[in-house]
C-alpha atoms as a PDB file:
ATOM      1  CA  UNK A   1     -47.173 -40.750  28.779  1.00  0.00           C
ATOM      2  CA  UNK A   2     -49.604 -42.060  31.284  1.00  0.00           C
ATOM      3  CA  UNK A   3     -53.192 -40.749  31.167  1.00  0.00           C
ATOM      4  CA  UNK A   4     -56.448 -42.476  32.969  1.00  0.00           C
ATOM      5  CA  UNK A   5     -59.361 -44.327  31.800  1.00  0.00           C
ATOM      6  CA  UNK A   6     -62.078 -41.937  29.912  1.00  0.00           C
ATOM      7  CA  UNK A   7     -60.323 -38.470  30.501  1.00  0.00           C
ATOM      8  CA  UNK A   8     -59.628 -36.828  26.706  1.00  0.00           C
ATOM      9  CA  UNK A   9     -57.038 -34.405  27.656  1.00  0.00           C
ATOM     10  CA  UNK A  10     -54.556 -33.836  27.160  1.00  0.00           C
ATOM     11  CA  UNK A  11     -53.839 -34.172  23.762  1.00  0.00           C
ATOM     12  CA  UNK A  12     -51.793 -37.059  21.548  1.00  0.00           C
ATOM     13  CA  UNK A  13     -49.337 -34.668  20.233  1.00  0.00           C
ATOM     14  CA  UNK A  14     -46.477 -36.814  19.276  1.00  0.00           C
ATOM     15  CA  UNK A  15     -42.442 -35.230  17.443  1.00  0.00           C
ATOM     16  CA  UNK A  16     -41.080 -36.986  14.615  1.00  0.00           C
ATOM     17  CA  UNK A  17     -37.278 -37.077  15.112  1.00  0.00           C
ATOM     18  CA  UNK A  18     -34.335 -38.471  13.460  1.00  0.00           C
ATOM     19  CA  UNK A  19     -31.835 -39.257  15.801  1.00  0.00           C
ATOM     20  CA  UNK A  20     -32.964 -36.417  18.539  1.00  0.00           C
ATOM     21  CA  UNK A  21     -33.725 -34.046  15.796  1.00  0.00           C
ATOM     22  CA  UNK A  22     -37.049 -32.879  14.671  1.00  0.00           C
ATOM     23  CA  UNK A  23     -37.945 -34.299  10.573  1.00  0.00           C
ATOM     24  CA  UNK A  24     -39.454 -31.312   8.912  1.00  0.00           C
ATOM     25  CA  UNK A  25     -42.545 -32.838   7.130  1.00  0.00           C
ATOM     26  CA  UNK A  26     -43.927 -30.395   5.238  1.00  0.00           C
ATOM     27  CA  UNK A  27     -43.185 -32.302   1.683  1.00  0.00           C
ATOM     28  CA  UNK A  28     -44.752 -35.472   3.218  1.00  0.00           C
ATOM     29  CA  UNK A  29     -48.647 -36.409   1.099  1.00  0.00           C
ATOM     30  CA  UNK A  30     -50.280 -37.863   4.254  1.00  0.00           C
ATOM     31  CA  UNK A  31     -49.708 -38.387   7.778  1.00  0.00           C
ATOM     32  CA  UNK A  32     -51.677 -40.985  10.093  1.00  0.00           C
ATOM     33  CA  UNK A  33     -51.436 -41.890  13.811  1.00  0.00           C
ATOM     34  CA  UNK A  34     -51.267 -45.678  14.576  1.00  0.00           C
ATOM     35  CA  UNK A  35     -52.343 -46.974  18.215  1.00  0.00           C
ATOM     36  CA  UNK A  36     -52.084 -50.884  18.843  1.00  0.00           C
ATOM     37  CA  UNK A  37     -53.366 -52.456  22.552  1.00  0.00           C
ATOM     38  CA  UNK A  38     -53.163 -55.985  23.153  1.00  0.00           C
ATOM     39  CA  UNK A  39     -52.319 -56.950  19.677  1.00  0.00           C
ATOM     40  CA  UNK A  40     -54.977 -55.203  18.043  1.00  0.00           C
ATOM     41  CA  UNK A  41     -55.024 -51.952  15.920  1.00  0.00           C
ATOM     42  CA  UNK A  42     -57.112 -49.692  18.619  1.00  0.00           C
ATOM     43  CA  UNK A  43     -56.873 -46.297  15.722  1.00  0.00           C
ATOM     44  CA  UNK A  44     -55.724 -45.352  12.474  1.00  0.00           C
ATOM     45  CA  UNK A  45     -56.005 -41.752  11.317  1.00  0.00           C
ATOM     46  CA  UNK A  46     -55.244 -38.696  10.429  1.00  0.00           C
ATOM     47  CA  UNK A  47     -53.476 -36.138  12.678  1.00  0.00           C
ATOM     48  CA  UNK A  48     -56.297 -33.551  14.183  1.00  0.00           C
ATOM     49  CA  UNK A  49     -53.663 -30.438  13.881  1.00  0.00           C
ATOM     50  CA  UNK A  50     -50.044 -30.589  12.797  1.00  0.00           C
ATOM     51  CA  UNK A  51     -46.819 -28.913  12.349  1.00  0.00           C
ATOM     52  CA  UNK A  52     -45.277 -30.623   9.588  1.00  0.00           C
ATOM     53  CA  UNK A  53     -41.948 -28.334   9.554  1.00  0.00           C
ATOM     54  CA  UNK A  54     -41.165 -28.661  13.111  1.00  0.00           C
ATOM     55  CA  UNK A  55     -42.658 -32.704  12.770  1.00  0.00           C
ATOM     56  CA  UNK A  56     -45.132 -32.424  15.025  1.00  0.00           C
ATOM     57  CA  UNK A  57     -48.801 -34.348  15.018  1.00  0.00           C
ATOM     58  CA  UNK A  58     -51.439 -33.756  17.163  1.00  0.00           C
ATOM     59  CA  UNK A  59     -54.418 -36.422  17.560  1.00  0.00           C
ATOM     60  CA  UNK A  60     -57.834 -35.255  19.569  1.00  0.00           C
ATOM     61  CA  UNK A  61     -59.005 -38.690  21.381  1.00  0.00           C
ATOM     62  CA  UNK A  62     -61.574 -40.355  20.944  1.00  0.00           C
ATOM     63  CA  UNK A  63     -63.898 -42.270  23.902  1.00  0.00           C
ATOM     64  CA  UNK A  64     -63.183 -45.813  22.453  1.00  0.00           C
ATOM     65  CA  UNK A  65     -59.695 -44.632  22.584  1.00  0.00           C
ATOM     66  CA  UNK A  66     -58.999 -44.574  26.031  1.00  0.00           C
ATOM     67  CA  UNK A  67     -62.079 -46.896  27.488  1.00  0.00           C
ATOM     68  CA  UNK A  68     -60.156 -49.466  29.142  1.00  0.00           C
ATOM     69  CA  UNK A  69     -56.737 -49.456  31.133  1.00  0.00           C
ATOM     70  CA  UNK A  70     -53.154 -50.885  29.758  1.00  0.00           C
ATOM     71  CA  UNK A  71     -50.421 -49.862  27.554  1.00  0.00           C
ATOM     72  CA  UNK A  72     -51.002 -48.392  23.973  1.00  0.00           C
ATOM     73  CA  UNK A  73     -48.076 -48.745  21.539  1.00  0.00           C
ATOM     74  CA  UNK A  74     -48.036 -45.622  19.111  1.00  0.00           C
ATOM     75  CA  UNK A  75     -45.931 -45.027  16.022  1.00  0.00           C
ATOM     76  CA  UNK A  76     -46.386 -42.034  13.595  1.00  0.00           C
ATOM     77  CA  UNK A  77     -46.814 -43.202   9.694  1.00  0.00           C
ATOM     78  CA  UNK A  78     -45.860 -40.524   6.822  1.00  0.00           C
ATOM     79  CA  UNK A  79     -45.841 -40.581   3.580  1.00  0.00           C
ATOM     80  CA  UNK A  80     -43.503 -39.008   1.291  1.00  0.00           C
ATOM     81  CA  UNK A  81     -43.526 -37.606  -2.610  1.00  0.00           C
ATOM     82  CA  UNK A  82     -43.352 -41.694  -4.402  1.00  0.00           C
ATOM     83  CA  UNK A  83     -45.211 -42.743  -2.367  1.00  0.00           C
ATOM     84  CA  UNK A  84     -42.618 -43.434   0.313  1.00  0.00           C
ATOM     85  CA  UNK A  85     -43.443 -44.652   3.598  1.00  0.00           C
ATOM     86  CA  UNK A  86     -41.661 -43.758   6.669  1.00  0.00           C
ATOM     87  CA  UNK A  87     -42.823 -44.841   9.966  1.00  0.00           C
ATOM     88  CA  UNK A  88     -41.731 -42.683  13.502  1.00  0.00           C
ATOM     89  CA  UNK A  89     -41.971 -44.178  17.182  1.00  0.00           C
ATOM     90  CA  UNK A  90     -41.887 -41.933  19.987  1.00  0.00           C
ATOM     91  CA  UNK A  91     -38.836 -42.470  21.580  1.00  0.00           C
ATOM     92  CA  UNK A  92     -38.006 -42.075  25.741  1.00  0.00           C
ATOM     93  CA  UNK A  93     -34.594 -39.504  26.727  1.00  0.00           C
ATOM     94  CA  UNK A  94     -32.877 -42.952  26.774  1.00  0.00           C
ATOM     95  CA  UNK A  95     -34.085 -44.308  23.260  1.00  0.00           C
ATOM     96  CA  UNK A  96     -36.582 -46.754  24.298  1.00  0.00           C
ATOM     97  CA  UNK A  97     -39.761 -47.101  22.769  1.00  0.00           C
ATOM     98  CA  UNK A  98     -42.504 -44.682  24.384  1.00  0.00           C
ATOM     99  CA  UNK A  99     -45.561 -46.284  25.011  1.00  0.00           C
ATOM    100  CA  UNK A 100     -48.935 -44.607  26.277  1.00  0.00           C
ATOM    101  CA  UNK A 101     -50.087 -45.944  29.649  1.00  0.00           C
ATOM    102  CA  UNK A 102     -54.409 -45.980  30.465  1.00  0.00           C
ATOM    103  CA  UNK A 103     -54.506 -45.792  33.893  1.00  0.00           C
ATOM    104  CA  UNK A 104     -57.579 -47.034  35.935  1.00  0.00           C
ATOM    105  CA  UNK A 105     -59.670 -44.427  37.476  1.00  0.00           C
ATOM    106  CA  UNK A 106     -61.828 -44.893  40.752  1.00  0.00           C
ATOM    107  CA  UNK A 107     -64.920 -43.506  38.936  1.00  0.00           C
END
């Protein structure tokens, strides 16, 4: 996902899948979004909107969020009834890991 440098749209709205398939999370006790830049934990919280049966999260941004350009590594944390953890990573067609790119802006 590539987005520039101060814009709040659109949306983080991220699928939790297993394998290609959707996790329906509606049993799940909490849900938190998880963006790292450069090492360092950039947000940690709760979705703005969800879902939870078709797995999806939705996160409004925030301007600290997306104040400077480079790659932000995301992962979806949930936890289930026992307090189980369970962490999702937004995944590419291919597999790979789906980072968010902050583009530079001329303005």
């Amino acid at each position: 996902m590539n987005v520039y440098r101060r814009d709040l749209k659109p949306d983080l709205t991220i699928t939790c899948t297993d394998n290609g398939t959707p996790v329906n999370l509606t049993t799940t006790t909490a849900q938190r979004i998880i963006g790292k830049k450069d090492g360092a934990v950039l947000f940690d919280r709760a979705p703005t909107s969800s879902t939870l049966a078709s797995g999806v999260v939705t996160m409004l941004w925030q301007t600290a969020d997306l104040a400077t350009s480079g790659e932000i590594q995301v992962e979806v944390e949930v936890m289930w009834p026992g307090s189980k953890p369970q962490t999702f990573v937004p995944r590419t067609a291919e597999g790979a890991r789906e980072n968010i790119t902050v583009l530079p802006d001329i303005a």
